[in-house]
N, C-alpha and C. Protein backbone atom coordinates (compact mmCIF):
# COMPACT_ATOMS: atom_id res chain seq x y z
N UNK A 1 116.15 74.65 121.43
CA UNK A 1 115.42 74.55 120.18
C UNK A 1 114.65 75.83 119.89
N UNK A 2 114.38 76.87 121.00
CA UNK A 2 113.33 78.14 120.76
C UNK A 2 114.35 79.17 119.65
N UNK A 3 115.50 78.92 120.15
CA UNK A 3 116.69 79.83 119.52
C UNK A 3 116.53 79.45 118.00
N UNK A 4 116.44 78.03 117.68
CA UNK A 4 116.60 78.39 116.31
C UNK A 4 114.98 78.48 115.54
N UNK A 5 114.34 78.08 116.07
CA UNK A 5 112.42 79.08 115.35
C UNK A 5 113.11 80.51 115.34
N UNK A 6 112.90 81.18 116.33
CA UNK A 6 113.27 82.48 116.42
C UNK A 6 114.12 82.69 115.51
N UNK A 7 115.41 82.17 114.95
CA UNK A 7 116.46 82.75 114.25
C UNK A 7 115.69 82.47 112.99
N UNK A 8 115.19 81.13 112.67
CA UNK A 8 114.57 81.19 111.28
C UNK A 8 113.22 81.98 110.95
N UNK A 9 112.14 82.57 112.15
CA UNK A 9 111.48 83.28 112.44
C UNK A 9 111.93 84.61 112.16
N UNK A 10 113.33 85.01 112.30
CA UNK A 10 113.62 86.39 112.15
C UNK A 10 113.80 86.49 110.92
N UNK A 11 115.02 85.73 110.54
CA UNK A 11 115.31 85.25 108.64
C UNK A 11 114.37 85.86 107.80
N UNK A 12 112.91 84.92 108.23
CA UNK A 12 111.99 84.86 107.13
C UNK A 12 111.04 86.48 107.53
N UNK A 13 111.17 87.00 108.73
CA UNK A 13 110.27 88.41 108.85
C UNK A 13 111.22 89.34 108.50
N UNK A 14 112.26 89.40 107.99
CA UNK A 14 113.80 89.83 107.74
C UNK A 14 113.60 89.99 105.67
N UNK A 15 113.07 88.32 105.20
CA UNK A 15 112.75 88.78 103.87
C UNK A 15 112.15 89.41 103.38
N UNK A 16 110.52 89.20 104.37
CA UNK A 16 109.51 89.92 104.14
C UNK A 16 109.76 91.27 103.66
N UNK A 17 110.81 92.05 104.77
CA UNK A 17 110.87 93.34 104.33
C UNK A 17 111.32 93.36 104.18
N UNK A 18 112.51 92.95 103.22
CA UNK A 18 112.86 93.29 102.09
C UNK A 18 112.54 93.19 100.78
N UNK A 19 111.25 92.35 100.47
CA UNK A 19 110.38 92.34 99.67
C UNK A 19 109.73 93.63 99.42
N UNK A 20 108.95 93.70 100.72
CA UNK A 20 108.10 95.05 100.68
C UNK A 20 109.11 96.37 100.03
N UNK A 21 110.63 96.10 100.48
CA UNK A 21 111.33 97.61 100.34
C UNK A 21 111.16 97.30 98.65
N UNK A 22 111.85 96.20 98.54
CA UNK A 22 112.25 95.91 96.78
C UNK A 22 110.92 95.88 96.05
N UNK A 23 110.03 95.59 96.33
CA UNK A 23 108.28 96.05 95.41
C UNK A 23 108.45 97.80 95.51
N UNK A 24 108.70 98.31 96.64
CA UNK A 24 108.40 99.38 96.46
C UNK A 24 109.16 100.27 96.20
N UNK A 25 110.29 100.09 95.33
CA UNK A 25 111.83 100.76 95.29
C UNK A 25 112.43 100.42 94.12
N UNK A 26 111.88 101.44 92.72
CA UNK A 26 112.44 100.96 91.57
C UNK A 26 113.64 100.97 91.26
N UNK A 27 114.64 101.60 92.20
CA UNK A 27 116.10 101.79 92.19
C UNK A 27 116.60 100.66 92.38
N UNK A 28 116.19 100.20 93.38
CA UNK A 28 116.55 98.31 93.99
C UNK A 28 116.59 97.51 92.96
N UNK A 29 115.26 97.54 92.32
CA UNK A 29 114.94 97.14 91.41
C UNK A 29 115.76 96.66 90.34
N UNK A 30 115.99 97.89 89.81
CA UNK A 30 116.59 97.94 88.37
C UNK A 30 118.67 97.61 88.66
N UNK A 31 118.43 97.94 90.52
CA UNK A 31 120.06 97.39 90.79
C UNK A 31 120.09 95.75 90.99
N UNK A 32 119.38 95.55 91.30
CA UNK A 32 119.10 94.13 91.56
C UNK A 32 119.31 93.59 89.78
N UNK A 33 118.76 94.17 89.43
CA UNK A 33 118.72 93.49 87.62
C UNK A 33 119.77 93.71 86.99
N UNK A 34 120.53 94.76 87.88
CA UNK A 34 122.08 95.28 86.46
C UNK A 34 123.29 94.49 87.56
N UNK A 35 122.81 93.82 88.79
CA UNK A 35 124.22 93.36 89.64
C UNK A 35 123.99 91.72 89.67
N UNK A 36 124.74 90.77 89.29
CA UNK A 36 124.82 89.72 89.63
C UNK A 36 124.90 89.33 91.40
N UNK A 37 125.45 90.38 91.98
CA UNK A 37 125.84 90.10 93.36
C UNK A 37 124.52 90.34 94.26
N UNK A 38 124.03 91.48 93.61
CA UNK A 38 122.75 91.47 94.04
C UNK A 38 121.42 90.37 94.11
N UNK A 39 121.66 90.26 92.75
CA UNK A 39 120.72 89.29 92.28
C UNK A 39 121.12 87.98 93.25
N UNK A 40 122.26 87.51 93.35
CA UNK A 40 122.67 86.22 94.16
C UNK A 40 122.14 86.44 95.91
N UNK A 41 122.17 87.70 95.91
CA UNK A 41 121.32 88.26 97.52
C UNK A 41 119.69 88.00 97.35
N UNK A 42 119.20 88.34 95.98
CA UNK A 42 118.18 88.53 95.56
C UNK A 42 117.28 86.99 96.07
N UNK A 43 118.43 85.87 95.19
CA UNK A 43 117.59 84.92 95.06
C UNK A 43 118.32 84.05 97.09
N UNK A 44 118.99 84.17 97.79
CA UNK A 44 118.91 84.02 99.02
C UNK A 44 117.59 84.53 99.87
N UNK A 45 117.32 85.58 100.00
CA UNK A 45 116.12 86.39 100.19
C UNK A 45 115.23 85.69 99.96
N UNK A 46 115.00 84.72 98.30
CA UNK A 46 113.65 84.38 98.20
C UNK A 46 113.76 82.79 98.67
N UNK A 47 114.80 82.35 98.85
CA UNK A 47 114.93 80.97 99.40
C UNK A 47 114.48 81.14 100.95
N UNK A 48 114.79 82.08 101.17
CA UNK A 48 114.32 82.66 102.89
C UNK A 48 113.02 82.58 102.84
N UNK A 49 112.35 83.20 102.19
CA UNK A 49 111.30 83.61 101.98
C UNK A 49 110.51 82.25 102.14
N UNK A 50 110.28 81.49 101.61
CA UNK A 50 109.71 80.55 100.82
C UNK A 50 110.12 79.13 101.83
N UNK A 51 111.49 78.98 102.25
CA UNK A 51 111.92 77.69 102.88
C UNK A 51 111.63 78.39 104.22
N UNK A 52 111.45 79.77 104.95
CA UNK A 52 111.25 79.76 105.90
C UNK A 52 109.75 79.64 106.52
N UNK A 53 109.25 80.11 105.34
CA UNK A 53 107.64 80.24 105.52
C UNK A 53 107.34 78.59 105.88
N UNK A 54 107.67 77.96 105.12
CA UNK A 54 107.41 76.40 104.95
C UNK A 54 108.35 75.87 106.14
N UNK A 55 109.46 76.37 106.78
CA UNK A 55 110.00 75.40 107.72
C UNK A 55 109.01 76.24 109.13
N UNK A 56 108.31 76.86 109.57
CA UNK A 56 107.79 77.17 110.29
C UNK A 56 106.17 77.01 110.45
N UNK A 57 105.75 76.62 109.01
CA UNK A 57 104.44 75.97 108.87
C UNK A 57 104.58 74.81 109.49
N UNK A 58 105.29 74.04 108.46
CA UNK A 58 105.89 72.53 109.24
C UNK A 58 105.77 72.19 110.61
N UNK A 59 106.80 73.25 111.28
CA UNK A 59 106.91 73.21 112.42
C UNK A 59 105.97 73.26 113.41
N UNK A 60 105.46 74.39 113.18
CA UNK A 60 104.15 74.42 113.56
C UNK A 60 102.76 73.22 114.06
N UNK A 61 103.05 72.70 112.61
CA UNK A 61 101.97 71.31 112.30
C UNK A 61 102.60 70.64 113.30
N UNK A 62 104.35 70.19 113.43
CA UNK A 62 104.38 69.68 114.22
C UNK A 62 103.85 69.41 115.53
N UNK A 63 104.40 70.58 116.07
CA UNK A 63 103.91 70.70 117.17
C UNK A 63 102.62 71.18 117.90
N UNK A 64 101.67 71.25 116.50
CA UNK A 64 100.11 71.02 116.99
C UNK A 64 100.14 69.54 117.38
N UNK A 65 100.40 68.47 116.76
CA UNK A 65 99.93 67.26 116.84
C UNK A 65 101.24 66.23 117.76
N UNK A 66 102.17 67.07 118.20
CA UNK A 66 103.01 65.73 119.02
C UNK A 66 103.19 66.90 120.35
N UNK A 67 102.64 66.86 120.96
CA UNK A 67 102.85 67.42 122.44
C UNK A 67 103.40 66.66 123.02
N UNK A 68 104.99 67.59 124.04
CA UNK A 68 105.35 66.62 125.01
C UNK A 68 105.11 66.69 126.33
């Protein structure tokens, strides 16, 4: 079970920076806006982003409160 935190742990520190690159990279940017293929990377990235943050909060909670 450590294997897959870690893999969804990497995922989501994996979007992060690519956030940071794409805020800071108006080329990305404006490719991201003229490519559908991109954009379909674009919005994976933010599902990462967002479902990983939250499946590791979760997780987390979990396993503050059910120790085995």
């Amino acid at each position: 079970m450590r294997k897959f935190w870690f893999t969804v742990a990497l995922v989501w520190a994996i979007s992060i920076v690519y956030f940071i690159v794409y805020v800071n990279s108006p080329a990305l940017r404006t490719a991201v806006d003229r490519s559908s293929a991109l954009s379909f990377g674009h919005g994976l990235m933010d599902l990462a982003l967002l479902g990983g943050g939250f499946a590791l909060i979760a997780g987390g909670i979990y396993r503050l409160f059910h120790r085995d």
